[in-house]
C-alpha atoms as a PDB file:
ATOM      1  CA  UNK A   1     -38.506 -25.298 -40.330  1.00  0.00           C
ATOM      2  CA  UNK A   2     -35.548 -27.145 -38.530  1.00  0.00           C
ATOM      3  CA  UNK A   3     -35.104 -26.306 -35.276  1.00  0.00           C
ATOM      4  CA  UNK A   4     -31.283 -24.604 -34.650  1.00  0.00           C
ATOM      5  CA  UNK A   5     -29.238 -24.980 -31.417  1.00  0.00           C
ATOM      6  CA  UNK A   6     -26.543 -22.354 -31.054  1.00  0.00           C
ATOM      7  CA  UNK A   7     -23.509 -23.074 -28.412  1.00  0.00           C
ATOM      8  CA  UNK A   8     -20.429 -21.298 -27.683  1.00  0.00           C
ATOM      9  CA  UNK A   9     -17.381 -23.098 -28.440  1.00  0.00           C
ATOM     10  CA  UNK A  10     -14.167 -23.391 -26.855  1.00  0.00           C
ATOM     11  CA  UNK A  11     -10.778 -24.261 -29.852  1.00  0.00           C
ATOM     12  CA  UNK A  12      -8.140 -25.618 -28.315  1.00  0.00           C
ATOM     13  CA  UNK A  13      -5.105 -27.180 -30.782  1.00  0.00           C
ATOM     14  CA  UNK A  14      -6.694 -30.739 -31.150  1.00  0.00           C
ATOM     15  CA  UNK A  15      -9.908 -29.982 -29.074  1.00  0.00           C
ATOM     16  CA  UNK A  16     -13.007 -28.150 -30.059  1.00  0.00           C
ATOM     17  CA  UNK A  17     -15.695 -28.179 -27.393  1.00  0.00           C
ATOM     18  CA  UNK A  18     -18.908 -26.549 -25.655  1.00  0.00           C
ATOM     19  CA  UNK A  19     -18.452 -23.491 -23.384  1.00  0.00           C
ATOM     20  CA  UNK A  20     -19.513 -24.429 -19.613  1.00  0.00           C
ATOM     21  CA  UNK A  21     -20.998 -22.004 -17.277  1.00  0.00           C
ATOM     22  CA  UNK A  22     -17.742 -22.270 -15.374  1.00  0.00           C
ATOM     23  CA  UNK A  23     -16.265 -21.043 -18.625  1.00  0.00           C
ATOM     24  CA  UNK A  24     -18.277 -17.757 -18.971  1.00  0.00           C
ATOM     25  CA  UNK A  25     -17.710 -17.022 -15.247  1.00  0.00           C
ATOM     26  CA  UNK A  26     -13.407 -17.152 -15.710  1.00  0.00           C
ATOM     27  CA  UNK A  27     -13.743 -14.973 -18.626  1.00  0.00           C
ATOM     28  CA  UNK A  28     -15.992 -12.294 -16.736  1.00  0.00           C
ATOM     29  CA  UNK A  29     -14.065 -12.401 -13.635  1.00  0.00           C
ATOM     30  CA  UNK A  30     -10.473 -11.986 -15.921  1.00  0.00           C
ATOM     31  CA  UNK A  31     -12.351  -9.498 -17.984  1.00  0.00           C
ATOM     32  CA  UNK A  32     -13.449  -7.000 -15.030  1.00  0.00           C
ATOM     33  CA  UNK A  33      -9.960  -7.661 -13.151  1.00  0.00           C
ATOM     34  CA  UNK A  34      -8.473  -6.095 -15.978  1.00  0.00           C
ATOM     35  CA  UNK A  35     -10.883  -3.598 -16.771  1.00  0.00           C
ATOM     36  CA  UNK A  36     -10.159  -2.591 -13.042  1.00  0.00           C
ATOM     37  CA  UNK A  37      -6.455  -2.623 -13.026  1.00  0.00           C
ATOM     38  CA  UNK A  38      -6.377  -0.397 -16.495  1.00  0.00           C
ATOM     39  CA  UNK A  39      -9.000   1.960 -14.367  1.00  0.00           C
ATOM     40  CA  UNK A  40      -7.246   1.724 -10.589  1.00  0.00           C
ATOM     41  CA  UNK A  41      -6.342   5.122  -8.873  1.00  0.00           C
ATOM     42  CA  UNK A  42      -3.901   5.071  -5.737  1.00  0.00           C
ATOM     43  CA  UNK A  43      -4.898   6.197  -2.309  1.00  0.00           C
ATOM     44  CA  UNK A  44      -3.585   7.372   0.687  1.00  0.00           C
ATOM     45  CA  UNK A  45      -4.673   6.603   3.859  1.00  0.00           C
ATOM     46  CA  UNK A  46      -4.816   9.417   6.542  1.00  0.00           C
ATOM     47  CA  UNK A  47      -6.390   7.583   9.663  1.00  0.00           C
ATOM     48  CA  UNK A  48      -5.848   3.922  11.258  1.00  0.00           C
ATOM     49  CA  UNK A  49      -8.903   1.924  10.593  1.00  0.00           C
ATOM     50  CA  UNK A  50      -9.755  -1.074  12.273  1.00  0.00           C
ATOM     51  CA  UNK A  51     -13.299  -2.141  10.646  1.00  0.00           C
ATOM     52  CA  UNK A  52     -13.774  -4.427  13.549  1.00  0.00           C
ATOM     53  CA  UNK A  53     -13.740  -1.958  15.776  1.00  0.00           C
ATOM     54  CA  UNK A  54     -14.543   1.080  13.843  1.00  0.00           C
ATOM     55  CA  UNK A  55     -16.499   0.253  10.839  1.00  0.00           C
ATOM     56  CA  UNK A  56     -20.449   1.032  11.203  1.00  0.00           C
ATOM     57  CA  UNK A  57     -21.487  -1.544   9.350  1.00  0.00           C
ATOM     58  CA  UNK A  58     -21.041  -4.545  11.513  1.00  0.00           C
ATOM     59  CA  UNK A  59     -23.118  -7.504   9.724  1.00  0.00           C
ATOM     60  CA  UNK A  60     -20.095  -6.480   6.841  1.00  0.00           C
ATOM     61  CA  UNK A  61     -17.229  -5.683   8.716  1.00  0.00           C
ATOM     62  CA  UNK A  62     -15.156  -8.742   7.617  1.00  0.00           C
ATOM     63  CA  UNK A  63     -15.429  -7.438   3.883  1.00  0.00           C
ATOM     64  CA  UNK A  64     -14.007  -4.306   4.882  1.00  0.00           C
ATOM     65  CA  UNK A  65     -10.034  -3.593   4.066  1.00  0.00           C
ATOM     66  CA  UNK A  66      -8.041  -2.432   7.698  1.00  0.00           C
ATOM     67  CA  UNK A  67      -4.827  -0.439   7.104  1.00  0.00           C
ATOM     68  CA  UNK A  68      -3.026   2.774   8.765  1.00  0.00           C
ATOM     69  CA  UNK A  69      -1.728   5.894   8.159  1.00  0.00           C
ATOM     70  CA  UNK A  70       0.333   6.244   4.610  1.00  0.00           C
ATOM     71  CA  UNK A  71      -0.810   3.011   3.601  1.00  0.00           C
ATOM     72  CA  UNK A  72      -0.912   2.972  -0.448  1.00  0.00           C
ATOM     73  CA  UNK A  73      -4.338   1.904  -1.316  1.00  0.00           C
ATOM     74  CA  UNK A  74      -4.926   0.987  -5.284  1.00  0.00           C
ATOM     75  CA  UNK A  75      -8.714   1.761  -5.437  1.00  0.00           C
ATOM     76  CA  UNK A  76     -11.315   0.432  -8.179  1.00  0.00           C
ATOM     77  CA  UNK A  77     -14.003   2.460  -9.851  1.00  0.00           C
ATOM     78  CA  UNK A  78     -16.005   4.850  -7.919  1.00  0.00           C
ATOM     79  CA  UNK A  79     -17.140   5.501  -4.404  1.00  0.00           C
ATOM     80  CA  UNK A  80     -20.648   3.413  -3.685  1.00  0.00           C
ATOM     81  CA  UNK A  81     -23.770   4.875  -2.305  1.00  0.00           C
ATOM     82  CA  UNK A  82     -22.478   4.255   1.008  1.00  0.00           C
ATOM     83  CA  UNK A  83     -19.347   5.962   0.283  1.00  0.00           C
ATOM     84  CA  UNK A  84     -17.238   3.217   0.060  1.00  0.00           C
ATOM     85  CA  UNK A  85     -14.784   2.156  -2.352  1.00  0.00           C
ATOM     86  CA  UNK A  86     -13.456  -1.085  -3.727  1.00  0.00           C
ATOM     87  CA  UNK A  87      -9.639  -1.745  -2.899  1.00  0.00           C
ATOM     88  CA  UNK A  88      -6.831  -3.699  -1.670  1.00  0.00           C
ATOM     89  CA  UNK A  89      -3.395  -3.221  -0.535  1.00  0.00           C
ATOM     90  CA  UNK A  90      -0.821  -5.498   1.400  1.00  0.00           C
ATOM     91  CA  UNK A  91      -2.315  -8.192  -0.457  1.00  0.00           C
ATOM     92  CA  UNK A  92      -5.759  -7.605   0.754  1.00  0.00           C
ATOM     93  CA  UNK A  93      -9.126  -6.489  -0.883  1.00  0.00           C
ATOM     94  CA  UNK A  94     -12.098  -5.386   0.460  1.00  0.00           C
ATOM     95  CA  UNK A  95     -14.107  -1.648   1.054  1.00  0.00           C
ATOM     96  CA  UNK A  96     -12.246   1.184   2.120  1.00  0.00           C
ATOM     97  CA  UNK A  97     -14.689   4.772   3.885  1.00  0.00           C
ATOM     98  CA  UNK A  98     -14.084   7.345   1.584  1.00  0.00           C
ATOM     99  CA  UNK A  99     -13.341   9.802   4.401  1.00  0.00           C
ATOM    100  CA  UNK A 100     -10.372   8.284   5.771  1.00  0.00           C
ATOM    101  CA  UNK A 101      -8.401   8.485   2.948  1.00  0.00           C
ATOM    102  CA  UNK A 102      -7.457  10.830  -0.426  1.00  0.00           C
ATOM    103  CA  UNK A 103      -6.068  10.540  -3.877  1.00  0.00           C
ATOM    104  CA  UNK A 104      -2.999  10.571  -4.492  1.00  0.00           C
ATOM    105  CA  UNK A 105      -2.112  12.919  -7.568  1.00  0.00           C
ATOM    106  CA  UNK A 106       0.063  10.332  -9.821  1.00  0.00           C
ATOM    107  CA  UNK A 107       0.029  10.739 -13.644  1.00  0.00           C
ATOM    108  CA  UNK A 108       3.017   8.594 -14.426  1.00  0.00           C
ATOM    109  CA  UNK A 109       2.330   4.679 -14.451  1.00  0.00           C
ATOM    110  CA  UNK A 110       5.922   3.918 -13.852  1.00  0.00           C
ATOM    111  CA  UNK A 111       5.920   6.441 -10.798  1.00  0.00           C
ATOM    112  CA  UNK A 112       2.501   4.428  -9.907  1.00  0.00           C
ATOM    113  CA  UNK A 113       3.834   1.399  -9.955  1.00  0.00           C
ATOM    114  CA  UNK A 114       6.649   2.403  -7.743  1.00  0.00           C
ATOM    115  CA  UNK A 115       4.415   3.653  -5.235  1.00  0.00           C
ATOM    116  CA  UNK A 116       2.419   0.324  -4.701  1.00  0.00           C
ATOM    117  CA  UNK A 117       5.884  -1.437  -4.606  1.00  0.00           C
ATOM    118  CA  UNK A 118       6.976   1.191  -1.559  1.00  0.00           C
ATOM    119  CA  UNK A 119       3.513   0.284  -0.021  1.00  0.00           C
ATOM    120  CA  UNK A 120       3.073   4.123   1.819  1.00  0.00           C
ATOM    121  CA  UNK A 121       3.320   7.705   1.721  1.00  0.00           C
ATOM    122  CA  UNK A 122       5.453   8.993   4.981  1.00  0.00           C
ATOM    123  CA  UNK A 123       3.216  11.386   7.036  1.00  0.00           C
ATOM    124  CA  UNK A 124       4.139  14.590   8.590  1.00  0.00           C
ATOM    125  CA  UNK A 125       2.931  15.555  12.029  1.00  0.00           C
ATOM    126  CA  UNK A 126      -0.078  17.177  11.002  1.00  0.00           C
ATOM    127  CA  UNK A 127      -1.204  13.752   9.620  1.00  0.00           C
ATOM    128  CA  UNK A 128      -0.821  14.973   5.743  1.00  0.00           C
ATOM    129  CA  UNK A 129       0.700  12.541   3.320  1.00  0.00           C
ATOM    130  CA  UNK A 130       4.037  14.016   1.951  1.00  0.00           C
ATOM    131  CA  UNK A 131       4.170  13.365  -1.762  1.00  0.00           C
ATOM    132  CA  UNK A 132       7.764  12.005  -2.690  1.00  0.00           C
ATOM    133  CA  UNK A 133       9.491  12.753  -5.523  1.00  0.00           C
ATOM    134  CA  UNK A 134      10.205  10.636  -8.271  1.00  0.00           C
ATOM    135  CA  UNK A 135      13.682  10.743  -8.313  1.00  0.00           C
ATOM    136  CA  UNK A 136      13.409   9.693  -4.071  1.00  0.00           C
ATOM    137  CA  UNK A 137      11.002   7.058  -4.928  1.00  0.00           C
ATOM    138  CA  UNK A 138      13.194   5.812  -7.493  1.00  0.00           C
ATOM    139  CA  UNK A 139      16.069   5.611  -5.197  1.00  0.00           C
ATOM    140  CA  UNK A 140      14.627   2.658  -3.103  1.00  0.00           C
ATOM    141  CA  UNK A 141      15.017  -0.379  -5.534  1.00  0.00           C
ATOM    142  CA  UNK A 142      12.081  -2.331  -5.686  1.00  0.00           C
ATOM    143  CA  UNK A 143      13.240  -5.303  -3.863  1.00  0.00           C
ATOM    144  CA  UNK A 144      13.803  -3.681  -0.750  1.00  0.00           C
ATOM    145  CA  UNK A 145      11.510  -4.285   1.907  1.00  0.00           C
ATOM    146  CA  UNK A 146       9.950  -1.870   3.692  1.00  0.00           C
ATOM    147  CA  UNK A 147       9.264  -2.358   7.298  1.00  0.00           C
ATOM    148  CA  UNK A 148       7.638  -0.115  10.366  1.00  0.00           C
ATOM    149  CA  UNK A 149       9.373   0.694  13.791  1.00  0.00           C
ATOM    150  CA  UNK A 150       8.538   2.818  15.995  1.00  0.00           C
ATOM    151  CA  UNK A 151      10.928   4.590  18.608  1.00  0.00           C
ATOM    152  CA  UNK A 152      11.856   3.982  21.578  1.00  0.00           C
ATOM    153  CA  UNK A 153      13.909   6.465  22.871  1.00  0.00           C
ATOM    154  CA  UNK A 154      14.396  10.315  21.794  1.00  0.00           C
ATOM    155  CA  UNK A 155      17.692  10.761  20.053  1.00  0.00           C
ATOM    156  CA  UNK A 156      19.347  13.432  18.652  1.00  0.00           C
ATOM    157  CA  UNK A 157      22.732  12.500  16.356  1.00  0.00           C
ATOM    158  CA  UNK A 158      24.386  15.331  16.994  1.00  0.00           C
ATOM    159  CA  UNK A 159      24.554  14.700  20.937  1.00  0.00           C
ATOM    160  CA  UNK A 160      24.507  10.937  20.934  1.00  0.00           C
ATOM    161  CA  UNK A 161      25.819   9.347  17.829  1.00  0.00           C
ATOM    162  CA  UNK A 162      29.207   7.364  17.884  1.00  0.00           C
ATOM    163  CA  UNK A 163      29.847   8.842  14.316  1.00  0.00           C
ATOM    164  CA  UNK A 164      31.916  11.420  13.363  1.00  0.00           C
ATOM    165  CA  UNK A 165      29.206  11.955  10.232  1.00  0.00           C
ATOM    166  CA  UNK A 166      26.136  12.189  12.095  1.00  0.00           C
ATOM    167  CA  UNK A 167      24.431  14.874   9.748  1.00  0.00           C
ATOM    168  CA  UNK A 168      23.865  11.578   7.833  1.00  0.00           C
ATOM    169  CA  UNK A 169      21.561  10.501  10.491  1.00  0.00           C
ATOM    170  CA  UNK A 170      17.527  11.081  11.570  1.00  0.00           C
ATOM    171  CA  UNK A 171      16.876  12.859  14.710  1.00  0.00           C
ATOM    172  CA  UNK A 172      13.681  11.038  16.307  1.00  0.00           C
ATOM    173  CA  UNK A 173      11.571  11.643  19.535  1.00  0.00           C
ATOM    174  CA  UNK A 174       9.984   8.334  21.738  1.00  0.00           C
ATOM    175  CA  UNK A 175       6.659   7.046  19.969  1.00  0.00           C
ATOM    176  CA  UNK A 176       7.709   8.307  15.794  1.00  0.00           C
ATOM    177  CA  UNK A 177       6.577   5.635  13.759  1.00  0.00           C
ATOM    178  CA  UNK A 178       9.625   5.744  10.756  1.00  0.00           C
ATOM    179  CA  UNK A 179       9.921   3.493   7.945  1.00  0.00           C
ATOM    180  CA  UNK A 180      12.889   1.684   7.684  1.00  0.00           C
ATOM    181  CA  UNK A 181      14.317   0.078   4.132  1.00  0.00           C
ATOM    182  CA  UNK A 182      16.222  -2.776   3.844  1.00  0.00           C
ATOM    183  CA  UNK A 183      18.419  -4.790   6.463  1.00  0.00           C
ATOM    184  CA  UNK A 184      20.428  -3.179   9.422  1.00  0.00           C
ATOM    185  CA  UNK A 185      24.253  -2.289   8.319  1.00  0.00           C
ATOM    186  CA  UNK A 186      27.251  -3.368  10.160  1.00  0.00           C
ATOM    187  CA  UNK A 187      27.407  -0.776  12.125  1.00  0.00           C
ATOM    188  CA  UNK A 188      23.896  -1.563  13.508  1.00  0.00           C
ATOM    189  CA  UNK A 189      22.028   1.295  11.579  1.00  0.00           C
ATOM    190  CA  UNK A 190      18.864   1.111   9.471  1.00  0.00           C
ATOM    191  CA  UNK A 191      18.387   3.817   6.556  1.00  0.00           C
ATOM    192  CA  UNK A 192      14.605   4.959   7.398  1.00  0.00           C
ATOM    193  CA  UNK A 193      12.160   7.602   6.227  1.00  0.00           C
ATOM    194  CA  UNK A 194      10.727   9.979   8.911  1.00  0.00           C
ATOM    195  CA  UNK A 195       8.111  12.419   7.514  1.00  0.00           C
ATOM    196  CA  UNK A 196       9.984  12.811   4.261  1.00  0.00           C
ATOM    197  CA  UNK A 197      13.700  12.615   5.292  1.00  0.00           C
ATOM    198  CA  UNK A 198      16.011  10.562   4.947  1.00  0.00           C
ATOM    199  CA  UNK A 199      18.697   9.190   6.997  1.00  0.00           C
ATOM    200  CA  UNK A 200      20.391   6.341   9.263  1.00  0.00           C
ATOM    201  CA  UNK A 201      18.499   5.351  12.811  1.00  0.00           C
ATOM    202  CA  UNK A 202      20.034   3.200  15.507  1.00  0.00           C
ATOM    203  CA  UNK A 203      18.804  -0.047  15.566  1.00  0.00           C
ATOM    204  CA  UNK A 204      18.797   0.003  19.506  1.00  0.00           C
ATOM    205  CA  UNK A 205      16.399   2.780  19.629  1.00  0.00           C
ATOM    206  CA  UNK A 206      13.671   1.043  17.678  1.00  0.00           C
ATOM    207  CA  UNK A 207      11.204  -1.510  17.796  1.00  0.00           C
ATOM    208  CA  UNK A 208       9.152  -3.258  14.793  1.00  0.00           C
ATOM    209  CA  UNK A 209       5.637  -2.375  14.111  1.00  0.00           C
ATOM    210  CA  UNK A 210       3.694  -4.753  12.463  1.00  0.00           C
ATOM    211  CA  UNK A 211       1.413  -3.628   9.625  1.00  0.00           C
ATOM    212  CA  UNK A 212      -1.765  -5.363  10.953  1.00  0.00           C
END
């Protein structure tokens, strides 16, 4: 009886050749990033973690994804026996503690997507998430960056605005983190989010949080 060899082949348009080990690794790692995007849920972050500081697994720390309260997490697959999941947000992956954030509640894709463009969920002062709705999410076009600030000052528009239309502006105490969208107008105002409304800040009252 002959002996057979069987090999997995690669067709290209003028090349036919043998499948590498480099090859089968591609394909696995394209395969499960898809199988993980179709199966992502988002997240909400209710807590500032710092694994470096906080996480109690030190010897994996570094794996571990940091982030702050309202972040938008997109989460993979299930929590693992240490009760960690796989995500990544801001560009970043690693494991996120189970208890330190919850689901977010979105059936829509669309309305999905639009919530990992926005990046958060503005908090209230209890430290719940507040849930936009679609029609404020779709508001903020996606190409508008969203940045964090945090005040200053306390100021209250209808005492210390220079505008006669000052119900269009956000009331704000020192130390409110608000989320600003966009670039400061020419009057020096940002529009911002500050646990769920909207409005126009004074750019002299704030100054920018990073992310990190």
């Amino acid at each position: 009886m002959e002996d057979r060899l069987e090999l997995d082949v690669l067709i290209y348009p003028g090349e036919i050749r043998a499948v590498t080990p480099e090859d089968l690794r591609e394909w696995e790692l394209e395969t499960a990033s898809q199988l993980s995007t179709f199966s992502s849920r988002l997240f909400v972050a209710l807590y500032p973690y710092n694994p470096a500081a906080m996480s109690p697994n030190t010897d994996t720390a570094a794996e571990e994804l940091p982030f702050v309260p309202g972040q938008i997490i997109k989460v993979f697959g299930d929590k693992d026996p240490d009760g960690f999941y796989r995500g990544e947000s801001g560009g970043l992956s690693g494991y996120v503690p189970g208890n330190m954030v919850a689901e977010v509640p979105v059936g829509d894709e669309h309305m999905k997507h639009l919530l990992v463009q926005q990046g958060f969920l503005p908090m209230d002062h209890t430290g719940a998430s507040v849930t936009p709705d679609l029609s404020d999410v779709l508001s903020i076009p996606d190409e508008v960056a969203v940045c964090r600030m945090v005040a200053l000052f306390d100021y209250d528009p209808w005492e210390s605005s220079p505008n006669v239309d000052s119900e269009a502006e956000l009331g704000f105490s020192a130390g409110d983190i608000i989320y600003v969208f966009g670039d400061m107008d020419q009057d020096g105002f940002y529009y911002a989010d500050l646990h769920g409304q909207r409005g126009l800040i004074p750019s002299n009252f704030m100054e920018s949080l990073p992310w990190d």
